[in-house]
C-alpha atoms as a PDB file:
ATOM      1  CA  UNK A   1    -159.457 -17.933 -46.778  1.00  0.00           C
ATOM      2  CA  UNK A   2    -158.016 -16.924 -43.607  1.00  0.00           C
ATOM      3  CA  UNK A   3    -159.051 -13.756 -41.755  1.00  0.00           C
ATOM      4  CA  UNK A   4    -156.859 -10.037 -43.007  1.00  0.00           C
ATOM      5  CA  UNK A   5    -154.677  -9.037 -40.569  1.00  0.00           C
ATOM      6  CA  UNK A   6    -154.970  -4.985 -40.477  1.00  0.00           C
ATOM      7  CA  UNK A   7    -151.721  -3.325 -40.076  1.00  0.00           C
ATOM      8  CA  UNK A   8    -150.354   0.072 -40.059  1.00  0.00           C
ATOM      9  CA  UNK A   9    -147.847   2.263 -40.663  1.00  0.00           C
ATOM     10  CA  UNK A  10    -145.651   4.281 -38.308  1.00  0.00           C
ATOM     11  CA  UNK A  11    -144.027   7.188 -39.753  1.00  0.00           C
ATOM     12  CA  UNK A  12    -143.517   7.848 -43.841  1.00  0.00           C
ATOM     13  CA  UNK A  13    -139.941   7.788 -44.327  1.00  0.00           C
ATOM     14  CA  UNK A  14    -138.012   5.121 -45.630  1.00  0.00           C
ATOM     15  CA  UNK A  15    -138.936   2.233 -43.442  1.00  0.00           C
ATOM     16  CA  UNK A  16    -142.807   3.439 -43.355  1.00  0.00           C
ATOM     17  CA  UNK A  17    -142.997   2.998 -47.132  1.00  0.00           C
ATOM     18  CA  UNK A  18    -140.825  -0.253 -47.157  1.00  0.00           C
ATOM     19  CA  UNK A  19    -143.294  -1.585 -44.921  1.00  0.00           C
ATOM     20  CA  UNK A  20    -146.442  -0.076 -46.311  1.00  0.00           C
ATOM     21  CA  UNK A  21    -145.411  -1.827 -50.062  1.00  0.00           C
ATOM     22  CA  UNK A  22    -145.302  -5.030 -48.604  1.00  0.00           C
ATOM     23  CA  UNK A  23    -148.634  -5.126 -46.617  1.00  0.00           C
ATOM     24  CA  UNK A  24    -149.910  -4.147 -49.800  1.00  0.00           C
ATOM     25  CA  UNK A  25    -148.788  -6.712 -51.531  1.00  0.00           C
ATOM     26  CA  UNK A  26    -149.469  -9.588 -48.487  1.00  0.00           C
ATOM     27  CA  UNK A  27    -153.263 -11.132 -50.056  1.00  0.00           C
ATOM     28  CA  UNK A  28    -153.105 -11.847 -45.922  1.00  0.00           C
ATOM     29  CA  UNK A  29    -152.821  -8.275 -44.799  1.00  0.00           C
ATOM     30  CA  UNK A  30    -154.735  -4.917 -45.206  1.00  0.00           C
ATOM     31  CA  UNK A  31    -153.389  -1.683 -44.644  1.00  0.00           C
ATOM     32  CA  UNK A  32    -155.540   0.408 -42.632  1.00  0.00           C
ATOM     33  CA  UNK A  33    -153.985   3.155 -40.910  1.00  0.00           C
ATOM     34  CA  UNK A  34    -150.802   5.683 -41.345  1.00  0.00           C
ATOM     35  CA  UNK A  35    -149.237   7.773 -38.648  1.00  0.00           C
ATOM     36  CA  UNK A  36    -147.342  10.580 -38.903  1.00  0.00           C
ATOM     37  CA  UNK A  37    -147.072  14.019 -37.392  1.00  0.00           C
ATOM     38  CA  UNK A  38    -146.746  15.298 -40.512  1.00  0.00           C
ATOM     39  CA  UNK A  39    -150.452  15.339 -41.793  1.00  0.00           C
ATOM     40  CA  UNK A  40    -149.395  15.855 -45.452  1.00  0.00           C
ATOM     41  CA  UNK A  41    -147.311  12.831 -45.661  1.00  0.00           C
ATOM     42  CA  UNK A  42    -149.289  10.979 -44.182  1.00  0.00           C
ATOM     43  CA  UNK A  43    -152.095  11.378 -46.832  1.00  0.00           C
ATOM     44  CA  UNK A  44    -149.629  11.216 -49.581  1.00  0.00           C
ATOM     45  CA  UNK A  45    -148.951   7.501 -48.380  1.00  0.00           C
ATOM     46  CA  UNK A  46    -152.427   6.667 -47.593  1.00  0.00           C
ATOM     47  CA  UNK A  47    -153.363   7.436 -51.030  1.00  0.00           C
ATOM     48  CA  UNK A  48    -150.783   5.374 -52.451  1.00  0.00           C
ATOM     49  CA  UNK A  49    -150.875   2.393 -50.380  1.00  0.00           C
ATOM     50  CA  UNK A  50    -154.053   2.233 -48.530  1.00  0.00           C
ATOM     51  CA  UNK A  51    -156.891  -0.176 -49.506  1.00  0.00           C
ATOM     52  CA  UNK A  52    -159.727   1.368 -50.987  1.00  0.00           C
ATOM     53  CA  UNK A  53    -157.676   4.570 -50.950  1.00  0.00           C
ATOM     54  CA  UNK A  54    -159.029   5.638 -47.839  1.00  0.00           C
ATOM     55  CA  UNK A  55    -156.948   4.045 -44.357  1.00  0.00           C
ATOM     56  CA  UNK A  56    -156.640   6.405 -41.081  1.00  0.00           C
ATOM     57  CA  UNK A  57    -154.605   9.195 -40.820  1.00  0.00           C
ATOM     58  CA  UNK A  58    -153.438   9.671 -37.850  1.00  0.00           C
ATOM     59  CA  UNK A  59    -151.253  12.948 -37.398  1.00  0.00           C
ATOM     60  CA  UNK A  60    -150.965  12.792 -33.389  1.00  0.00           C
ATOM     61  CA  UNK A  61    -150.985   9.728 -30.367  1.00  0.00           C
ATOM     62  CA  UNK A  62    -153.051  12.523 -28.428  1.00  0.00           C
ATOM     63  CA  UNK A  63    -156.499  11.371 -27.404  1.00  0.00           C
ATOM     64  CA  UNK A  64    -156.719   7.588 -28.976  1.00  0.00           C
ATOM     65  CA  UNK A  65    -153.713   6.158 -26.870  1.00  0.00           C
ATOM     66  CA  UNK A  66    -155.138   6.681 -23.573  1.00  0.00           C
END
């Protein structure tokens, strides 16, 4: 079987969770990180969609997009 390709998920709202159900369902892709600057959203949909229940939350760009 071919390699996952990890994905994530910028911002929660409607095209966020459009595109966080279909990694989910790709057998080729794995969810592994949600961004949001809302910290609380972002865990919501990270506990819905993310593999293993546990993907990166990422709440700000500050310090890992250097």
């Amino acid at each position: 079987m071919a390699e996952l390709i990890r994905t994530a998920v910028v911002g929660t709202g409607y095209f966020g969770r459009f595109h966080a159900n279909h990694y989910t369902k790709n057998p080729r892709a794995q969810l592994v990180a949600v961004v949001d600057t809302n910290a609380a959203r972002a865990a919501e949909m990270a506990a819905e969609f993310g593999p293993s229940r546990s993907p990166i939350i990422v709440t700000s760009s500050a310090g890992w997009m250097r």
